[in-house]
N, C-alpha and C. Protein backbone atom coordinates (compact mmCIF):
# COMPACT_ATOMS: atom_id res chain seq x y z
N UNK A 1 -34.20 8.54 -18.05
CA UNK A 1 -32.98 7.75 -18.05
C UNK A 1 -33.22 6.48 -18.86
N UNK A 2 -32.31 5.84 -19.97
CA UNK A 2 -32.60 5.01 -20.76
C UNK A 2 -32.09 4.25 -19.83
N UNK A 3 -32.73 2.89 -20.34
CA UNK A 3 -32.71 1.00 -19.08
C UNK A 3 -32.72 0.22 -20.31
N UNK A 4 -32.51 -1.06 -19.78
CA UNK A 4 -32.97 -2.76 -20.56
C UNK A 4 -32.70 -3.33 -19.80
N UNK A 5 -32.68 -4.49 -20.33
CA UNK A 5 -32.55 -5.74 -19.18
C UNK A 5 -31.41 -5.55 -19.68
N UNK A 6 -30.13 -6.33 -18.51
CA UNK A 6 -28.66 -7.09 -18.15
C UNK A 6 -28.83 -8.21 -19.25
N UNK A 7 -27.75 -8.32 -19.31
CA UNK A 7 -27.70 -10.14 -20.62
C UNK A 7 -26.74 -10.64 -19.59
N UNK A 8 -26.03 -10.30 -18.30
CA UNK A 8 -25.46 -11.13 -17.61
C UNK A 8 -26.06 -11.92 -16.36
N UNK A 9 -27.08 -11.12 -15.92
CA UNK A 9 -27.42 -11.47 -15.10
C UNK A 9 -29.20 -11.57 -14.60
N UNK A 10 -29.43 -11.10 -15.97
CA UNK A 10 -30.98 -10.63 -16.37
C UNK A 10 -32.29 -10.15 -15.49
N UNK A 11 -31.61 -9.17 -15.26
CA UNK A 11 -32.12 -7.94 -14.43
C UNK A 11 -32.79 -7.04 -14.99
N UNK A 12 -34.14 -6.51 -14.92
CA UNK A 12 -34.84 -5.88 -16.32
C UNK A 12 -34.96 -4.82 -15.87
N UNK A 13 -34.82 -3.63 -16.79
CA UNK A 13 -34.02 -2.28 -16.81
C UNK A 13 -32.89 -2.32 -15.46
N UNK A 14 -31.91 -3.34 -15.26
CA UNK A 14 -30.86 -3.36 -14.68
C UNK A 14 -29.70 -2.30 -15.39
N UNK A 15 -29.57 -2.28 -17.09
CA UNK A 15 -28.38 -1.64 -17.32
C UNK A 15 -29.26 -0.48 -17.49
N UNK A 16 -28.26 0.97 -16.73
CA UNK A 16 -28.48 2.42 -17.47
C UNK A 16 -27.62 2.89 -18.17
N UNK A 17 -27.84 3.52 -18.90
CA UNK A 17 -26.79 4.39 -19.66
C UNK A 17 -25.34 5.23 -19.04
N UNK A 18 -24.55 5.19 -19.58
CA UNK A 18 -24.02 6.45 -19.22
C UNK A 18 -22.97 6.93 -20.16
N UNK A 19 -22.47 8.34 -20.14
CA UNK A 19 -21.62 9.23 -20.95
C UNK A 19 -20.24 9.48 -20.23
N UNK A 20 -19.26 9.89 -21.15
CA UNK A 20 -18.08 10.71 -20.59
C UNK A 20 -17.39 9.49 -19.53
N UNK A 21 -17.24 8.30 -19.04
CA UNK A 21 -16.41 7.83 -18.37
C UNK A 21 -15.49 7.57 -18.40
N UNK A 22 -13.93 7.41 -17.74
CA UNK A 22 -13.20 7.77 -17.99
C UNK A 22 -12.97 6.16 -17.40
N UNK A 23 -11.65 5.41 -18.04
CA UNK A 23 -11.11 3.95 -17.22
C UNK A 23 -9.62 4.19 -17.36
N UNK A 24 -8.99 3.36 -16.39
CA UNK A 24 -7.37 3.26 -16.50
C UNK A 24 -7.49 1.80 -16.25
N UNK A 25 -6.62 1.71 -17.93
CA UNK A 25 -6.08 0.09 -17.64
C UNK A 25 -5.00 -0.40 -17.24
N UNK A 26 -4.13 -1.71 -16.83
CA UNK A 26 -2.82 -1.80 -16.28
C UNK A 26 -2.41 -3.22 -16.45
N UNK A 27 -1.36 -3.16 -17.58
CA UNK A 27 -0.86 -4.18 -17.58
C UNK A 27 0.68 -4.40 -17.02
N UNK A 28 0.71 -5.25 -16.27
CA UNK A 28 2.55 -5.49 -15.95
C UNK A 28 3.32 -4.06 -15.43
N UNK A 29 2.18 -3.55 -14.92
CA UNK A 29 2.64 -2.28 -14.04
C UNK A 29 2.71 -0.82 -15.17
N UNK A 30 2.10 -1.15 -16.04
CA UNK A 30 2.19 -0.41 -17.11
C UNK A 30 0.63 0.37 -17.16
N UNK A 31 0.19 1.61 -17.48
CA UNK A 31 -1.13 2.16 -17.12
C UNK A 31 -0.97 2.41 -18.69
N UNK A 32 -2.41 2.90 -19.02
CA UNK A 32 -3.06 3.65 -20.18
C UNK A 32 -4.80 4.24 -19.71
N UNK A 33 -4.90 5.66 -19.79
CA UNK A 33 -6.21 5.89 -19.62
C UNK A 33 -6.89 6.29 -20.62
N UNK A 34 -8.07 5.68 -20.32
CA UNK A 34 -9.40 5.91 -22.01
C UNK A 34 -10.23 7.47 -21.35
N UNK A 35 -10.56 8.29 -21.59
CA UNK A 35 -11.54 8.87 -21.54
C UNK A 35 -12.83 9.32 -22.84
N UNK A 36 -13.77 9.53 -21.92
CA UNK A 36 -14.79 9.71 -22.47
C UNK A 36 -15.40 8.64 -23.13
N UNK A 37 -15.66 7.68 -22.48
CA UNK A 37 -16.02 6.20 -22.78
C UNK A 37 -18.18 6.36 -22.70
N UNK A 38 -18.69 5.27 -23.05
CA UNK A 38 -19.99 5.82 -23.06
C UNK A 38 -20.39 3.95 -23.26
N UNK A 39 -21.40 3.75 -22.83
CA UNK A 39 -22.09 2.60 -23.03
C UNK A 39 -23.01 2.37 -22.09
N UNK A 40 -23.04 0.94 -21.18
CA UNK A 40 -24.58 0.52 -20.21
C UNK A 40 -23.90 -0.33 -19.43
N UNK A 41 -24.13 0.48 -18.09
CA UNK A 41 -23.98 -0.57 -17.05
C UNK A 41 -24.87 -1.07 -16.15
N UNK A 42 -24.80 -2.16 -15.49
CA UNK A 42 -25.74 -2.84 -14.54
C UNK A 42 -26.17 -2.64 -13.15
N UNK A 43 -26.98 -2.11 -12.64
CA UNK A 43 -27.05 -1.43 -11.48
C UNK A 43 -27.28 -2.54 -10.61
N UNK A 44 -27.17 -3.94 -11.01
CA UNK A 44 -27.21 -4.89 -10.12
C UNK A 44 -26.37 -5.72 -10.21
N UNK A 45 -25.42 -6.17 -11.21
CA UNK A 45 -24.33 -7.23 -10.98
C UNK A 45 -22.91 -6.00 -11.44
N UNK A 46 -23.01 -5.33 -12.05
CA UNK A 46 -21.64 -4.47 -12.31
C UNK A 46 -21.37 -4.59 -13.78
N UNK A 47 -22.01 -5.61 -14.31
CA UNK A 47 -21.44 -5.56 -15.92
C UNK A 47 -21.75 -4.04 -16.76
N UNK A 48 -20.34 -3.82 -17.74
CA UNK A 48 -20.70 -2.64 -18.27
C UNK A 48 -20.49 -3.23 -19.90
N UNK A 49 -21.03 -3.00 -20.90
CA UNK A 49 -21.31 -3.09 -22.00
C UNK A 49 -21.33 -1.65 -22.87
N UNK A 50 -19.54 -1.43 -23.48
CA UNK A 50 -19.41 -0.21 -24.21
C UNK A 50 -20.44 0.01 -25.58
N UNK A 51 -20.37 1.37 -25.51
CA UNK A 51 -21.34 1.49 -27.13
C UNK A 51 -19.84 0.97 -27.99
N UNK A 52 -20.85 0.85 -29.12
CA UNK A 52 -19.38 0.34 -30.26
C UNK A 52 -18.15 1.00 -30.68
N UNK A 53 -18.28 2.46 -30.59
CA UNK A 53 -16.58 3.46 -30.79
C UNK A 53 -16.25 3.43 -29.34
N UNK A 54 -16.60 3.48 -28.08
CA UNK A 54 -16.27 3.41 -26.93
C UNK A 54 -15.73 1.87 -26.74
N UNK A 55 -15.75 0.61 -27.03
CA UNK A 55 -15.59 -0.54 -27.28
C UNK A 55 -13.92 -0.54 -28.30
N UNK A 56 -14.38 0.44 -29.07
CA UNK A 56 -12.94 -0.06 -30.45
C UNK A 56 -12.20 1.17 -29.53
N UNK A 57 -12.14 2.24 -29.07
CA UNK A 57 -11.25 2.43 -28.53
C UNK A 57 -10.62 2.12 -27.03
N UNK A 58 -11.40 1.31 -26.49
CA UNK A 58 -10.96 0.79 -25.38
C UNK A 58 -10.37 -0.67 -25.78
N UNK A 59 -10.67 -1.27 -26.73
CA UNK A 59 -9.76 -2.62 -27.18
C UNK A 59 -8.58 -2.17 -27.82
N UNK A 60 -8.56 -1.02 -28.23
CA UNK A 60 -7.38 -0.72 -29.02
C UNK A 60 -6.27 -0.07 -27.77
N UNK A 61 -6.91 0.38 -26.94
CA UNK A 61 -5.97 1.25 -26.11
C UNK A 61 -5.40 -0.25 -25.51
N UNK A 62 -6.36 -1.08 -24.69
CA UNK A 62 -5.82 -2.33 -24.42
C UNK A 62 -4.82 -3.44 -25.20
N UNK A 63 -4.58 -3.37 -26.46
CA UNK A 63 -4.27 -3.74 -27.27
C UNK A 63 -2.59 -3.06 -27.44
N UNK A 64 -2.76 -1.82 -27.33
CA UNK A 64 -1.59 -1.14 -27.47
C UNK A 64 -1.07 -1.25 -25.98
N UNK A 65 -0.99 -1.12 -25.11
CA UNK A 65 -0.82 -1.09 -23.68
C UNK A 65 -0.61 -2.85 -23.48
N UNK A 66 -0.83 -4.34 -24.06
CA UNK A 66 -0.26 -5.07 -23.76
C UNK A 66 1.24 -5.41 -25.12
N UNK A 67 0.80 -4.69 -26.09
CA UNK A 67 2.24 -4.43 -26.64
C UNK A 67 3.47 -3.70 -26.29
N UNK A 68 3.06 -2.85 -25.90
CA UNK A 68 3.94 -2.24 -25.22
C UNK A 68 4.68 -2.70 -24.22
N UNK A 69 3.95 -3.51 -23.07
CA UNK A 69 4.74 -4.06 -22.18
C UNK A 69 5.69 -5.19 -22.63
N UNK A 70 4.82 -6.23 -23.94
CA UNK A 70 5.46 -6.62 -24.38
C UNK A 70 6.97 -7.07 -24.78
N UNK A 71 7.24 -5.87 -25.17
CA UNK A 71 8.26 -4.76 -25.85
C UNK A 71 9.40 -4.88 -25.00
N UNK A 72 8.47 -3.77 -23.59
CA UNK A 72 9.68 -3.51 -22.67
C UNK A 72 10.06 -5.17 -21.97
N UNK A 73 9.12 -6.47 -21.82
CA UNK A 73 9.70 -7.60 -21.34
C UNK A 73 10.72 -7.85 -22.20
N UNK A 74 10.53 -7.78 -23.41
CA UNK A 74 11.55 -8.12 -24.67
C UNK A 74 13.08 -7.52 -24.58
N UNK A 75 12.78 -6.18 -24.62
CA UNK A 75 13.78 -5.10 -24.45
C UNK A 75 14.55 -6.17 -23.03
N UNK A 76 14.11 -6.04 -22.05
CA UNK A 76 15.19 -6.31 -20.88
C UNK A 76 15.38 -8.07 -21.01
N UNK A 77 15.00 -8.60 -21.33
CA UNK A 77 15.63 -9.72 -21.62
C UNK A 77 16.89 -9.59 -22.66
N UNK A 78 16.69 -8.73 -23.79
CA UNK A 78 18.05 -8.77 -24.42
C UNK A 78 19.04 -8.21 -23.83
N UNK A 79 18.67 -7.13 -22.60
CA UNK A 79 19.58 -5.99 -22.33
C UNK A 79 20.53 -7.42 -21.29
N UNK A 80 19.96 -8.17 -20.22
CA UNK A 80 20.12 -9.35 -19.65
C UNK A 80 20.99 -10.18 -20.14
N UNK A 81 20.53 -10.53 -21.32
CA UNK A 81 21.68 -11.60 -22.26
C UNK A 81 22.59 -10.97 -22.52
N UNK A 82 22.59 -10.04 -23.32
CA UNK A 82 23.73 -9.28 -23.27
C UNK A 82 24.97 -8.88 -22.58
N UNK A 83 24.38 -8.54 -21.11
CA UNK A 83 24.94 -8.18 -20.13
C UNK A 83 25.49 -9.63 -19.68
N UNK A 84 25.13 -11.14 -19.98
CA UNK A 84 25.71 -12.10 -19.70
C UNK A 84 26.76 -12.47 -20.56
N UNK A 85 26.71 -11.71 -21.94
CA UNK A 85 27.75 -12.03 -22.88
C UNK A 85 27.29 -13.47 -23.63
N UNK A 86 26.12 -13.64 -23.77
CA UNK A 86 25.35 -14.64 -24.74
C UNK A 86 24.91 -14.35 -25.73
N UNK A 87 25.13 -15.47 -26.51
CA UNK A 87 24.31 -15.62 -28.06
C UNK A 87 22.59 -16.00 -28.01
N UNK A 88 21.73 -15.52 -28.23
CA UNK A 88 20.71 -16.43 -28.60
C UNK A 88 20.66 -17.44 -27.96
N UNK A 89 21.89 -18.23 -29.34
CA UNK A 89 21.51 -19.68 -29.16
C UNK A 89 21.90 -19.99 -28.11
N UNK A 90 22.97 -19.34 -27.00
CA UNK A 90 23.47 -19.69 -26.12
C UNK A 90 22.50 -19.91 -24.94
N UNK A 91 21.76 -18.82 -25.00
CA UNK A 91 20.47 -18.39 -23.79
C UNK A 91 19.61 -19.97 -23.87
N UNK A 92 19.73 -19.81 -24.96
CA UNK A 92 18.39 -21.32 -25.40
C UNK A 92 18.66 -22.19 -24.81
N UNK A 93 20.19 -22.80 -25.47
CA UNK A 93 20.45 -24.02 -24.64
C UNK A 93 20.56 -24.14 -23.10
N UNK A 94 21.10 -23.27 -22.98
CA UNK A 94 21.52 -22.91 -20.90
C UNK A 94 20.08 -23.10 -20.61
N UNK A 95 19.47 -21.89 -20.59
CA UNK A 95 18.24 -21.35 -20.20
C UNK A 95 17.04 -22.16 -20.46
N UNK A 96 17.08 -22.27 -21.49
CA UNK A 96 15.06 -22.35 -21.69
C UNK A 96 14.84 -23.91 -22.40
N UNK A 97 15.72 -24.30 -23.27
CA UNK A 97 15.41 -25.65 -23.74
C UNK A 97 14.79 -25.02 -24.96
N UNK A 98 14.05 -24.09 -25.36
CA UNK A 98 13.55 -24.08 -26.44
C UNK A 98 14.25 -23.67 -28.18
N UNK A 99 13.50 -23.12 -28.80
CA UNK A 99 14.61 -23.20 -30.23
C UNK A 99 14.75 -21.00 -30.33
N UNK A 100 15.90 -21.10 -31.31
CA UNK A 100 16.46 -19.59 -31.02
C UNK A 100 15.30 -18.58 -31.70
N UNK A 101 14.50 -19.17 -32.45
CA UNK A 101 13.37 -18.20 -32.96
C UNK A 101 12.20 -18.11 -31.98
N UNK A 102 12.36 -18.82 -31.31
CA UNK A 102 11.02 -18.44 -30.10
C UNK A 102 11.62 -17.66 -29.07
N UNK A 103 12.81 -17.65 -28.69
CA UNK A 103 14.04 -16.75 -28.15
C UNK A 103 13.82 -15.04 -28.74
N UNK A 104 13.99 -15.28 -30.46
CA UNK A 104 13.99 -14.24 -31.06
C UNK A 104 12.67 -13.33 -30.85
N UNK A 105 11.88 -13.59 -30.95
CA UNK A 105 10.69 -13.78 -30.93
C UNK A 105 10.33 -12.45 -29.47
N UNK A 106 10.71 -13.37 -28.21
CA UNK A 106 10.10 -13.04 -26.76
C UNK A 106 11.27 -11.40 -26.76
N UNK A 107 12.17 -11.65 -27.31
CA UNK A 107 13.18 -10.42 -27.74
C UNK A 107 12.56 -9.05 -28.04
N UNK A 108 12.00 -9.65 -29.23
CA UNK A 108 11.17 -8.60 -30.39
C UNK A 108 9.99 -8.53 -29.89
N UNK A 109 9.44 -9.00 -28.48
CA UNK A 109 8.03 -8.55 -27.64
C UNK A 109 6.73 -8.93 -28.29
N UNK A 110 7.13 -10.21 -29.62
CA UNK A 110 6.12 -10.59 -29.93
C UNK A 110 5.54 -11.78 -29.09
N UNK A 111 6.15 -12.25 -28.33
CA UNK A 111 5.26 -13.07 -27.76
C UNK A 111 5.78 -13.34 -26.39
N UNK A 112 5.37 -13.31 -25.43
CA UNK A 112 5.89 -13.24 -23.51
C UNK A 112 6.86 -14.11 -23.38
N UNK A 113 7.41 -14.43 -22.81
CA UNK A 113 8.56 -15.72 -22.33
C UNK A 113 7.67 -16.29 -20.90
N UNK A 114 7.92 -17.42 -21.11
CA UNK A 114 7.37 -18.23 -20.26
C UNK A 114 8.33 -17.22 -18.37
N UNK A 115 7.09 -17.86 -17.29
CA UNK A 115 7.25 -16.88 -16.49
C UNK A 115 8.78 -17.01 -15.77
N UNK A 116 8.62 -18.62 -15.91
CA UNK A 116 10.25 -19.02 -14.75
C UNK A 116 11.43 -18.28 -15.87
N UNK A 117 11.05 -18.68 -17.64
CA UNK A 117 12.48 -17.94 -18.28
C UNK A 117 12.95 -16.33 -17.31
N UNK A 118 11.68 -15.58 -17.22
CA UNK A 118 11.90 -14.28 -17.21
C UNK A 118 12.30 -14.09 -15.80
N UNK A 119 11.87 -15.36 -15.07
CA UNK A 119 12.44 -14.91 -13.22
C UNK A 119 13.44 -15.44 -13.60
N UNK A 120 14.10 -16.41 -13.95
CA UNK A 120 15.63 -16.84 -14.31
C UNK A 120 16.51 -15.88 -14.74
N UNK A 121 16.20 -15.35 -15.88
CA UNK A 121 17.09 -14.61 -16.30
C UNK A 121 17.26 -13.15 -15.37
N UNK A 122 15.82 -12.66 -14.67
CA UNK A 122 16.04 -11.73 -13.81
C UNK A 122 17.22 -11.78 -12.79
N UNK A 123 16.92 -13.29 -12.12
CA UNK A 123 17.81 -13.87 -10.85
C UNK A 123 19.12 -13.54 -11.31
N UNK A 124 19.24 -13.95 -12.99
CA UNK A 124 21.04 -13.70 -13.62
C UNK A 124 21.33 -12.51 -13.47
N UNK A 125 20.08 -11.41 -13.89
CA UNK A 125 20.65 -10.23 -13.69
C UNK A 125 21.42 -9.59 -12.60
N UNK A 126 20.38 -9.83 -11.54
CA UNK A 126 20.95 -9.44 -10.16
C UNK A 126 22.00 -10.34 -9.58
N UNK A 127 22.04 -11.41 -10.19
CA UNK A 127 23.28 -12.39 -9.60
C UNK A 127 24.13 -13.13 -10.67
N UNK A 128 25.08 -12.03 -11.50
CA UNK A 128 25.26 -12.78 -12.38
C UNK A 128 26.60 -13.93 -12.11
N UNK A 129 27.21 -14.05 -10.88
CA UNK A 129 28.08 -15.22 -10.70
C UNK A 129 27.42 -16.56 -10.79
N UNK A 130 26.12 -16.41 -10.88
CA UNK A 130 25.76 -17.61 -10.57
C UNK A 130 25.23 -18.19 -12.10
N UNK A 131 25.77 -17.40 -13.08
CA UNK A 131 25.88 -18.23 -14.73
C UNK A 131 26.81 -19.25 -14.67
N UNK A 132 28.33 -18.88 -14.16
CA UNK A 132 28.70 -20.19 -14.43
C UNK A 132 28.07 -21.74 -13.04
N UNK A 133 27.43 -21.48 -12.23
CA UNK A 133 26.42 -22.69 -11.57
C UNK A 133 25.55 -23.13 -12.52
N UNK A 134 24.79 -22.17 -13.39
CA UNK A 134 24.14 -22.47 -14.69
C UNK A 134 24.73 -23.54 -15.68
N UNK A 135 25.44 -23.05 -15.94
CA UNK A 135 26.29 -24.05 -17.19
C UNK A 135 26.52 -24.83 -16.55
N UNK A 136 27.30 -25.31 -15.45
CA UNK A 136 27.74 -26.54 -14.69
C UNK A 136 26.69 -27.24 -14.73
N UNK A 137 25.65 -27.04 -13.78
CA UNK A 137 24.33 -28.09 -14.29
C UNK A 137 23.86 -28.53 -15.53
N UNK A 138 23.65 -27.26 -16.58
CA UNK A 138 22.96 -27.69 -18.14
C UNK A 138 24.19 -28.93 -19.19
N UNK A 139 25.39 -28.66 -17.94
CA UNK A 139 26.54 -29.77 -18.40
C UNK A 139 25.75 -31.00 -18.14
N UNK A 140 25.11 -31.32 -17.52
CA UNK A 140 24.63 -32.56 -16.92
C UNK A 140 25.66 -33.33 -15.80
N UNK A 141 26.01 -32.31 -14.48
CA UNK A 141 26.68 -32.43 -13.88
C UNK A 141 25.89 -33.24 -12.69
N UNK A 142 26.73 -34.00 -11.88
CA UNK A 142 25.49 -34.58 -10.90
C UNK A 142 26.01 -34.37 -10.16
N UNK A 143 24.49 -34.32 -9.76
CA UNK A 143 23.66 -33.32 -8.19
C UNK A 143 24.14 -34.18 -7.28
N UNK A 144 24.59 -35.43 -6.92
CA UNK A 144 24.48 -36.13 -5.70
C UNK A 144 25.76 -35.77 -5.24
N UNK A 145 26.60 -34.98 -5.18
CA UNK A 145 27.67 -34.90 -4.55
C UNK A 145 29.08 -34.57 -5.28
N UNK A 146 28.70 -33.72 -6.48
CA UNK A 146 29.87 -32.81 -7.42
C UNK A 146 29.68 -31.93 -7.10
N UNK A 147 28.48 -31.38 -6.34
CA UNK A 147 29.05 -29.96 -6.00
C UNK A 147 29.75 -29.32 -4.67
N UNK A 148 30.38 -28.69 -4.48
CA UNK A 148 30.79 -27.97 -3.09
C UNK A 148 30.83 -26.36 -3.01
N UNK A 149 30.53 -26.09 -1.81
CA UNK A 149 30.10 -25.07 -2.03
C UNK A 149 31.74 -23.66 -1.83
N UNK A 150 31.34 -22.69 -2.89
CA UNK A 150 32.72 -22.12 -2.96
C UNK A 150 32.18 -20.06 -2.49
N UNK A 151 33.41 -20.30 -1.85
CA UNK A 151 32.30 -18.54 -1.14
C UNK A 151 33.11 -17.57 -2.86
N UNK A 152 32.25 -16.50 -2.51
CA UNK A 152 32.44 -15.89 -3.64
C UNK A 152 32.26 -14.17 -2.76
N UNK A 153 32.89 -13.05 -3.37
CA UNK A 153 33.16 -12.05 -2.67
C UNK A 153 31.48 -11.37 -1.67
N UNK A 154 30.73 -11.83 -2.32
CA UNK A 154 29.27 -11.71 -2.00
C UNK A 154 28.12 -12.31 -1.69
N UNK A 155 28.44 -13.52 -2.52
CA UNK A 155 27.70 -14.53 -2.49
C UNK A 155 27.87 -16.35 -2.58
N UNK A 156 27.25 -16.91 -1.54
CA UNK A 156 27.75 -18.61 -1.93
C UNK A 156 27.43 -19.29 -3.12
N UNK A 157 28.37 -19.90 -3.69
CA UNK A 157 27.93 -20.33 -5.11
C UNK A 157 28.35 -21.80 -5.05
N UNK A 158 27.80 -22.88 -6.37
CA UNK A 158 28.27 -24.40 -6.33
C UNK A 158 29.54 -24.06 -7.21
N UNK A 159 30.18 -25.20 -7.28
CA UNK A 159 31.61 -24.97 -8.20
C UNK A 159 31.34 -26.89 -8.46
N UNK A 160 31.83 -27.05 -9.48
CA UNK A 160 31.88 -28.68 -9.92
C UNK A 160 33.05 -29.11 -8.89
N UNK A 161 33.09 -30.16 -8.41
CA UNK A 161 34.38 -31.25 -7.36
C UNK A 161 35.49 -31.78 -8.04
């Protein structure tokens, strides 16, 4: 059985070899499995250290598997706006404060939306009466006593005074 020492924890002939392993990775509830993986692991702290094609295809599978989720965060945020009957720019200003290409951007799954954008806009999804409470505030409406509360067929909502 081939050994060396660990480089994590420097344990000598700590890592052994091994062949054929198989991993499942998971991002954002999203899986991808590698098989037949091969490299050295540590029989005393757990570190595993892929050989180098076992390495490029496990960064790549990882790689593809956080694009992907990407994607689908992207995808349902537009499906969201949409379903609110917003522009972009509209989402920006209400929503996030930021500018419409970083908007565009979290759309096209190139880059995540910050976490509260994506619980916000979720909350719109499932509750979308409560866009116009949205706008009333991003009006710069004040909190100390403009709002009252107005029942709504399902749910309590603020209404401006």
């Amino acid at each position: 059985m081939k050994t060396q020492q660990c480089f994590s924890c420097g344990a000598r002939e700590g890592m052994t070899h091994f062949e054929g392993r198989g991993e499942t990775m998971s991002v954002k509830g999203m899986e991808r499995r590698v098989d037949n993986l091969s490299g050295w692991e540590c029989q005393k702290c757990g570190e595993i250290e892929w050989d180098p094609e076992s390495s490029e295809r496990h960064g790549q599978a990882g790689d593809e598997l956080v694009i992907a989720a990407r994607q689908m965060i992207g995808a349902e945020m537009k499906r969201i706006r949409r379903k609110l009957h917003l522009t972009q720019k509209e989402t920006v200003q209400l929503l996030s404060g930021g500018g419409h290409n970083a908007f565009s951007r979290y759309e096209r799954g190139e880059i995540l939306p910050p976490k509260a954008l994506m619980l916000l806009m979720r909350l719109l999804d499932r509750y979308p009466h409560l866009l116009a409470d949205a706008k009333a505030l991003a009006e710069g409406a004040d909190l100390r006593g403009a709002f009252k509360y107005t029942e709504h067929k399902e749910h309590e909502s603020l209404t401006v005074a």
